[in-house]
PDB file of N, CA and C in Angstrom:
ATOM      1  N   UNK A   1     -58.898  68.099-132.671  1.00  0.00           N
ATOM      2  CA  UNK A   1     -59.119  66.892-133.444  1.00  0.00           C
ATOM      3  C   UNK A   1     -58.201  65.815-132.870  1.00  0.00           C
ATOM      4  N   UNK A   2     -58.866  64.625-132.617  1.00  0.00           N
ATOM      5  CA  UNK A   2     -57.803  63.500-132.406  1.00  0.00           C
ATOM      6  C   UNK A   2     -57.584  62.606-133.532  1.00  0.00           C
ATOM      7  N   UNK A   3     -57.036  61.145-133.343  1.00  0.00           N
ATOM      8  CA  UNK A   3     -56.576  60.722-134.314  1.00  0.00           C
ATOM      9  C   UNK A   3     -57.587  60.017-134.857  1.00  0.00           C
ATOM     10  N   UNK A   4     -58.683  59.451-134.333  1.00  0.00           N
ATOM     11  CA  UNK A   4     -59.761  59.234-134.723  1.00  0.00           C
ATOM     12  C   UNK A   4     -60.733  60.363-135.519  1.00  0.00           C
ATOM     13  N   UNK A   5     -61.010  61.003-135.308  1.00  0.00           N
ATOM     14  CA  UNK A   5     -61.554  62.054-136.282  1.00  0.00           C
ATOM     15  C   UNK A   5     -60.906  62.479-137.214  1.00  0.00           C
ATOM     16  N   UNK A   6     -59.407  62.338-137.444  1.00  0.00           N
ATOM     17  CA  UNK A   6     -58.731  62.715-138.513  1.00  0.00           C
ATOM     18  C   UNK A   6     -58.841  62.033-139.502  1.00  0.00           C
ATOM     19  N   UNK A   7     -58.871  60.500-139.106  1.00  0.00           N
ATOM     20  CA  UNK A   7     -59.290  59.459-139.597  1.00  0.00           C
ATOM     21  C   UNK A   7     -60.688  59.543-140.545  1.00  0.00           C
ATOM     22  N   UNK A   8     -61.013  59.684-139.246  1.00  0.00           N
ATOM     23  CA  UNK A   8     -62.789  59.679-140.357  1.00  0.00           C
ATOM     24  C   UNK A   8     -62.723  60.698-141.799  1.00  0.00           C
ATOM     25  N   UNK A   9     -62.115  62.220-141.093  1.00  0.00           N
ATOM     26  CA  UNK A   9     -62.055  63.201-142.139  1.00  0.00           C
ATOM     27  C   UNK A   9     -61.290  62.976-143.253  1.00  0.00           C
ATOM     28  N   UNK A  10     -60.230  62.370-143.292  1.00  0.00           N
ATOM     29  CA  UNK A  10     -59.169  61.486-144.118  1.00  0.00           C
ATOM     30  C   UNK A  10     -60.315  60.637-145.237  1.00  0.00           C
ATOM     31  N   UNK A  11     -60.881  59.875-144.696  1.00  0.00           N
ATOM     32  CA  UNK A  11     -61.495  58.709-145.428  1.00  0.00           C
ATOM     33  C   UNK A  11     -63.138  59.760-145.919  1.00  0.00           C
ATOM     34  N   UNK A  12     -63.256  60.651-145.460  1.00  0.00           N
ATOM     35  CA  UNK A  12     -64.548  61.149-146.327  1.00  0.00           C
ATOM     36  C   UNK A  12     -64.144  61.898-147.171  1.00  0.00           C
ATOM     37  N   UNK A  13     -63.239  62.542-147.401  1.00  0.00           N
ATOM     38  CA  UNK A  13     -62.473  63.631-148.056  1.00  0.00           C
ATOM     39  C   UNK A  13     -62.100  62.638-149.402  1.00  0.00           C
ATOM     40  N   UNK A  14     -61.427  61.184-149.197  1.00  0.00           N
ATOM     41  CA  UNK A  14     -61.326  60.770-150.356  1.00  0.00           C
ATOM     42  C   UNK A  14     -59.721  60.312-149.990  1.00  0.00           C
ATOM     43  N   UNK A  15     -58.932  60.408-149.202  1.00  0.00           N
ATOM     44  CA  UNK A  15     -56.970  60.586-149.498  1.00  0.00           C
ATOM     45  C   UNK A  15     -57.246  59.406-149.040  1.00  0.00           C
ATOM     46  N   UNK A  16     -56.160  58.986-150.086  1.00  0.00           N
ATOM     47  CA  UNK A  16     -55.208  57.459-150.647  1.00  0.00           C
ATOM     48  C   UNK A  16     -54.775  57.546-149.274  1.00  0.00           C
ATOM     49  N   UNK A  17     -55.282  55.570-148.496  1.00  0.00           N
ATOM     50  CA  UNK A  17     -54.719  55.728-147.072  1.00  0.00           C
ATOM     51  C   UNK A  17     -53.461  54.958-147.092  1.00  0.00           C
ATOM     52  N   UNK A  18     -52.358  54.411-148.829  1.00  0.00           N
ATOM     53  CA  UNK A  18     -51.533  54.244-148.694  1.00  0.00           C
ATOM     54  C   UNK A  18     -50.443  55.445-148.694  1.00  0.00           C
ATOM     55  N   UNK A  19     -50.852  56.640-148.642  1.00  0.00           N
ATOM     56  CA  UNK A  19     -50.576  57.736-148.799  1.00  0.00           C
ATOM     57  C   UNK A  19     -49.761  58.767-147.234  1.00  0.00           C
ATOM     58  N   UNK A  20     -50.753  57.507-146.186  1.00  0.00           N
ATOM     59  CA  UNK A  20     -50.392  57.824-144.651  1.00  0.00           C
ATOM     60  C   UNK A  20     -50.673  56.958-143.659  1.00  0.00           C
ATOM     61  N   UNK A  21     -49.635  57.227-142.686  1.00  0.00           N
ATOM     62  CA  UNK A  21     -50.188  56.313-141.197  1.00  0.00           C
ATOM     63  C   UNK A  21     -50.388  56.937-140.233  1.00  0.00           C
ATOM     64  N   UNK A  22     -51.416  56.779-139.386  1.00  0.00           N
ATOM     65  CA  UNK A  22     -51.563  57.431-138.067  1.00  0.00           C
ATOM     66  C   UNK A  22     -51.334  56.231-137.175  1.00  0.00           C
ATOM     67  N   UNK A  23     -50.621  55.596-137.402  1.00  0.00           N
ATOM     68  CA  UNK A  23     -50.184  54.598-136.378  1.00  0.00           C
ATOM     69  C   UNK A  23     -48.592  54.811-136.175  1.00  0.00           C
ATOM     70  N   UNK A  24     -47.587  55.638-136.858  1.00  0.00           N
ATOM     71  CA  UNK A  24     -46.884  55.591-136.399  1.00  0.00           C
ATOM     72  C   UNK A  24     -45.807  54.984-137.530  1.00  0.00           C
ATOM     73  N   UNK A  25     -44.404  54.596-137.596  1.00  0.00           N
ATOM     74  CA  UNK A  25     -43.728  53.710-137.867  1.00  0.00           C
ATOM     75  C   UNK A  25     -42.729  54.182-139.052  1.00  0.00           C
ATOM     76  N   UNK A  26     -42.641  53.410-139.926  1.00  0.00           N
ATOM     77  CA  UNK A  26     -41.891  53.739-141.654  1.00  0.00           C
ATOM     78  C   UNK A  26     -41.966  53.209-142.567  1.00  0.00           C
ATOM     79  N   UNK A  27     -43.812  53.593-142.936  1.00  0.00           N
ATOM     80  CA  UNK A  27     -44.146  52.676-144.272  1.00  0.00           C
ATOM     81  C   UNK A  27     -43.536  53.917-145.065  1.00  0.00           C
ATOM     82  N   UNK A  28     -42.698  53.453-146.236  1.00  0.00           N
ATOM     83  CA  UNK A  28     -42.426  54.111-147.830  1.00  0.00           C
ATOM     84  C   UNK A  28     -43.396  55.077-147.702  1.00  0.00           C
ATOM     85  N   UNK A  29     -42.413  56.731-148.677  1.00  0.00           N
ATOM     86  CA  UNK A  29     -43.226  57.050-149.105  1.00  0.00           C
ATOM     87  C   UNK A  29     -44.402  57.826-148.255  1.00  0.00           C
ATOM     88  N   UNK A  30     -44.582  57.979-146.976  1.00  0.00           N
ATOM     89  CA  UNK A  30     -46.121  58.218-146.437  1.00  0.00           C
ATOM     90  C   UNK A  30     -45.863  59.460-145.610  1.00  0.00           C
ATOM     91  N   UNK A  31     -47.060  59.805-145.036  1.00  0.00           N
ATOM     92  CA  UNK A  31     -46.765  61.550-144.283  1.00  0.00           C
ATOM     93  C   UNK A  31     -47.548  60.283-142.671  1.00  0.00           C
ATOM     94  N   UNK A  32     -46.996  60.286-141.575  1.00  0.00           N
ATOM     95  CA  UNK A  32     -46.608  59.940-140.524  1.00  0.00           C
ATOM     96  C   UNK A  32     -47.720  60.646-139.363  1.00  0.00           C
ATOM     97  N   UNK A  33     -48.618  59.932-138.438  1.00  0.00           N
ATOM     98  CA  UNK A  33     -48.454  60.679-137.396  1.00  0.00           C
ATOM     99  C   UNK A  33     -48.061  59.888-136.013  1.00  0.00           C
ATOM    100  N   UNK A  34     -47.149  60.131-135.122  1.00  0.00           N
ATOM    101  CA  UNK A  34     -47.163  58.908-134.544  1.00  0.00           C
ATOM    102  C   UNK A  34     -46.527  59.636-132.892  1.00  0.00           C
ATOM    103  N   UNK A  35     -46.919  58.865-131.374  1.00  0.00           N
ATOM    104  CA  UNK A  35     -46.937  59.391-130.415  1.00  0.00           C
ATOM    105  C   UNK A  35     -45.570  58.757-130.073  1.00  0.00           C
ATOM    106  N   UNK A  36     -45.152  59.521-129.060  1.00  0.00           N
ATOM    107  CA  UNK A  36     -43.257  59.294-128.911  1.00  0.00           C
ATOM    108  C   UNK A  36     -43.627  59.668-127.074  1.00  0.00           C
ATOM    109  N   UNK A  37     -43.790  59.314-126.411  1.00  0.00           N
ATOM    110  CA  UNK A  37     -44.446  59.317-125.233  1.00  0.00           C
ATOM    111  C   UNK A  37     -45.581  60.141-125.145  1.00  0.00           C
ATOM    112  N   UNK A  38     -45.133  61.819-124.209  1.00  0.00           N
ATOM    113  CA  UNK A  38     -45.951  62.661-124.257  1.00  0.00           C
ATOM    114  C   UNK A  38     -45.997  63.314-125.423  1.00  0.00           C
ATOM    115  N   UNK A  39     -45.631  63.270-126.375  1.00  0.00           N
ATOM    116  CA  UNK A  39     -44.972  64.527-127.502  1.00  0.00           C
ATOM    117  C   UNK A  39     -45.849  63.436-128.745  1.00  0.00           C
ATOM    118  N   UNK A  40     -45.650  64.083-129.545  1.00  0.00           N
ATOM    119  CA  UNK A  40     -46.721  63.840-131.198  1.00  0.00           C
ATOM    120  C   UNK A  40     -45.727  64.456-132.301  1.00  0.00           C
ATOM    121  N   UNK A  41     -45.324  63.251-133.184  1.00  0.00           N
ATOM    122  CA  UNK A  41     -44.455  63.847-134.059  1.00  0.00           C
ATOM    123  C   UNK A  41     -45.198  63.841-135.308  1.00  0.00           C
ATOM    124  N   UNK A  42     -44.964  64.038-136.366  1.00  0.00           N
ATOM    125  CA  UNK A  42     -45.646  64.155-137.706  1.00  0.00           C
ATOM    126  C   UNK A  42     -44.309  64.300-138.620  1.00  0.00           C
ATOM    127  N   UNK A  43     -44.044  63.261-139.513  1.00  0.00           N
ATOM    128  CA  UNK A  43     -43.415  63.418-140.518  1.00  0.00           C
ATOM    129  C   UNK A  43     -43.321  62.669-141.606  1.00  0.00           C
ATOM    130  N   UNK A  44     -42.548  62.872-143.008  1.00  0.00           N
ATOM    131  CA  UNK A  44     -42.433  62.318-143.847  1.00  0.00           C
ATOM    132  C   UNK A  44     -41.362  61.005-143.619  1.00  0.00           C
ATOM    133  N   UNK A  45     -41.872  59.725-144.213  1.00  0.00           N
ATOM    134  CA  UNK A  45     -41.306  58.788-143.992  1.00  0.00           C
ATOM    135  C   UNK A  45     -40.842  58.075-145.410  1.00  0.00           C
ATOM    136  N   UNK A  46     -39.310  58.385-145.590  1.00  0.00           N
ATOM    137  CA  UNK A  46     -38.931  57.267-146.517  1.00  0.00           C
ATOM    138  C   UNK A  46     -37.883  56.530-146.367  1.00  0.00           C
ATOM    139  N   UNK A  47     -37.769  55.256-147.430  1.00  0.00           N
ATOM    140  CA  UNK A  47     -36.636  54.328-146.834  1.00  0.00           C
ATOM    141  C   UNK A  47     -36.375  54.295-145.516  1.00  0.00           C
ATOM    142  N   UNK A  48     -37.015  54.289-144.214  1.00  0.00           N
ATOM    143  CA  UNK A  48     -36.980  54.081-143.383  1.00  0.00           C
ATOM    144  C   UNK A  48     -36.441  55.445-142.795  1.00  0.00           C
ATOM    145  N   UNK A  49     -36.485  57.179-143.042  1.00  0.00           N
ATOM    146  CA  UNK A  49     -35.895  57.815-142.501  1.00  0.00           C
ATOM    147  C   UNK A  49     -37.276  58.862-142.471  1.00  0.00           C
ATOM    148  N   UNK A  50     -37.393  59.841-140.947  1.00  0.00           N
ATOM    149  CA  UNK A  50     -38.075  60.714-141.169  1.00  0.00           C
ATOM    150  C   UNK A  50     -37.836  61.893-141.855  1.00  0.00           C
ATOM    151  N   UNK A  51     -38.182  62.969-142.799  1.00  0.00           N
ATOM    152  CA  UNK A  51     -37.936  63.741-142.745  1.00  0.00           C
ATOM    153  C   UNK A  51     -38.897  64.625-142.709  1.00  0.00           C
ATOM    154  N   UNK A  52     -38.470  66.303-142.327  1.00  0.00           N
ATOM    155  CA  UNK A  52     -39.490  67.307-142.067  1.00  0.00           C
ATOM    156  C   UNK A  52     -40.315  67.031-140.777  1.00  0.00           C
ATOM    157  N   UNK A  53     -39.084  66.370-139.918  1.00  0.00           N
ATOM    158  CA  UNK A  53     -39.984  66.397-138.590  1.00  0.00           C
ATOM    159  C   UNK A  53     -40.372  66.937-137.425  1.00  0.00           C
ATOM    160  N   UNK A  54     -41.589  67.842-137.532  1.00  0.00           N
ATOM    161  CA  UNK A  54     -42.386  68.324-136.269  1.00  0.00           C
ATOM    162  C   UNK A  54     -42.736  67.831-135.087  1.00  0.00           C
ATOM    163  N   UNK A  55     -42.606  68.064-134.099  1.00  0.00           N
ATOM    164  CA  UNK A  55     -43.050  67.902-132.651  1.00  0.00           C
ATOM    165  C   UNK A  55     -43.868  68.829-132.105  1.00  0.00           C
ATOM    166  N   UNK A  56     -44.792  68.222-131.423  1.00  0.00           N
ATOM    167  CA  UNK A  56     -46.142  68.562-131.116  1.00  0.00           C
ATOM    168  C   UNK A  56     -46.429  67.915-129.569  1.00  0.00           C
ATOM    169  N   UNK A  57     -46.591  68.918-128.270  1.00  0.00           N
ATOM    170  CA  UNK A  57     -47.243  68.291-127.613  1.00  0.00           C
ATOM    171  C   UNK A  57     -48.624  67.995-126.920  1.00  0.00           C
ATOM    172  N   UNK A  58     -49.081  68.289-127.953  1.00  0.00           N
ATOM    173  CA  UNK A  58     -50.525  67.419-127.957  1.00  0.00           C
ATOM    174  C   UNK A  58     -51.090  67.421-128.968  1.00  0.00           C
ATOM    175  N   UNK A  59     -52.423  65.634-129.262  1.00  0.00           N
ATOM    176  CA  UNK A  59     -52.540  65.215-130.069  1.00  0.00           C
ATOM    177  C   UNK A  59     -53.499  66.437-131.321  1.00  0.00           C
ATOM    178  N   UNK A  60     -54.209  67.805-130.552  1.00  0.00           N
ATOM    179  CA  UNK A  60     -54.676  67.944-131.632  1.00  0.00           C
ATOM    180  C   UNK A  60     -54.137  68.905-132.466  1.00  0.00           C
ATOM    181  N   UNK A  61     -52.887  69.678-131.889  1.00  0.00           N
ATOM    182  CA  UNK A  61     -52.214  70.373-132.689  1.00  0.00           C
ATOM    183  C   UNK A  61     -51.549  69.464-134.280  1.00  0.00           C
ATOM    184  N   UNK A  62     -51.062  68.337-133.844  1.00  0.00           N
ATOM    185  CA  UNK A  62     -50.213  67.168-134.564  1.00  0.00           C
ATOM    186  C   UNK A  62     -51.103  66.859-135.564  1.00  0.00           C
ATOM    187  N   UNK A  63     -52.594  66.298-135.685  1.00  0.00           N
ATOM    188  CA  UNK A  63     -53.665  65.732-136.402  1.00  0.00           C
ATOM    189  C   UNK A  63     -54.160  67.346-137.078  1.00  0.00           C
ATOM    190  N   UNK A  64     -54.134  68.679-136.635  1.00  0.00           N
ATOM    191  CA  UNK A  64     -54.410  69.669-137.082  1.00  0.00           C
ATOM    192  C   UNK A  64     -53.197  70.033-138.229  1.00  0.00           C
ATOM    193  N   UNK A  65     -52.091  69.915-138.259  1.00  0.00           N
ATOM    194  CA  UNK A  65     -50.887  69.881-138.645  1.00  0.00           C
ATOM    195  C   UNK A  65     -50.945  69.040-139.733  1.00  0.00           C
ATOM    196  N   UNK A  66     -50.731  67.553-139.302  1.00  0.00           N
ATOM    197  CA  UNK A  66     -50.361  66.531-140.565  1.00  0.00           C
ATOM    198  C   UNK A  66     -52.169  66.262-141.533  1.00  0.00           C
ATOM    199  N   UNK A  67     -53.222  67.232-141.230  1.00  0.00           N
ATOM    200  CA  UNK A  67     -53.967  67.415-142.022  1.00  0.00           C
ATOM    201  C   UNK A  67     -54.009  67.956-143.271  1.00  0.00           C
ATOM    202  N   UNK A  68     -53.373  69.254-142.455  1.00  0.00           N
ATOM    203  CA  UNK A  68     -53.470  71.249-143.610  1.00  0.00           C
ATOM    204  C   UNK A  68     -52.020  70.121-144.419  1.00  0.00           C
ATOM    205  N   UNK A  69     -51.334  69.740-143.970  1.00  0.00           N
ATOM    206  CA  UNK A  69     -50.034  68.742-145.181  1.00  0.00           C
ATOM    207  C   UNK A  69     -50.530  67.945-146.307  1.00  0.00           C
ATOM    208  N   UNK A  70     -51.752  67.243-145.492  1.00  0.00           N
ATOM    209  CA  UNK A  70     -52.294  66.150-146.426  1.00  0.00           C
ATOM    210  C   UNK A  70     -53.306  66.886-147.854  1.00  0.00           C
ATOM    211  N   UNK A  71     -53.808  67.731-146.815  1.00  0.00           N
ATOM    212  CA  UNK A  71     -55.116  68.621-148.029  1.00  0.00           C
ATOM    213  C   UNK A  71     -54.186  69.192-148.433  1.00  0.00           C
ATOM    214  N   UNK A  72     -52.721  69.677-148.285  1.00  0.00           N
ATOM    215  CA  UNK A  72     -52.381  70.510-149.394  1.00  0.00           C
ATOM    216  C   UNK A  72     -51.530  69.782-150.535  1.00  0.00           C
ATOM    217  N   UNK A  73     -51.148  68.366-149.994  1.00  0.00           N
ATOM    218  CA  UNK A  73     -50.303  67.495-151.523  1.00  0.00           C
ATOM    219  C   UNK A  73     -51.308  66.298-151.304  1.00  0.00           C
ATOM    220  N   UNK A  74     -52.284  65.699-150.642  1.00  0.00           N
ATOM    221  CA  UNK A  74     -52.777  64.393-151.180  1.00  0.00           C
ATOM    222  C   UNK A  74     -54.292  64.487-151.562  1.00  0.00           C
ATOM    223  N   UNK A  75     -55.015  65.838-150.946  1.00  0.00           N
ATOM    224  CA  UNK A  75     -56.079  65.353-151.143  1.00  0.00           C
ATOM    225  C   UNK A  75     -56.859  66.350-152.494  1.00  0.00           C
ATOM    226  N   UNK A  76     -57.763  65.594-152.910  1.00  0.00           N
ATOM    227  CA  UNK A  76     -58.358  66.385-154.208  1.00  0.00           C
ATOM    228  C   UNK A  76     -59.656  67.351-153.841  1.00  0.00           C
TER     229      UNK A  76
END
């Protein structure tokens, strides 16, 4: 899966997309997926700090990963 299909699956499934970013960065609050050169990290982002952070080098392990996270606390 890349980050585009996670996407799609994200938004048919129903999960709050203030809930996450696949762009990367430190919005409040959100579960993270974001590329750090070759490597793919995935983590929880608050007040500007990651935590619970995984490294992944490649994108579909990372989008396979910060999925099974999302279906298991965001999505219904």
């Amino acid at each position: 899966m890349n980050k585009s299909e996670l996407k799609e699956r994200l938004e048919r499934e129903g999960a709050r997309t203030d809930l996450y970013s696949l762009e990367g960065g430190f919005p409040n609050e959100a579960y993270v997926l974001n590329q750090n050169g070759n490597q793919w990290e995935v983590y929880y982002s608050e007040r500007g700090n990651k935590s619970g952070l995984e490294v992944f080098d490649n994108e579909n392990d990372a989008c396979e990963y910060l999925y099974k996270d999302l279906k298991r606390f965001v999505i219904k």
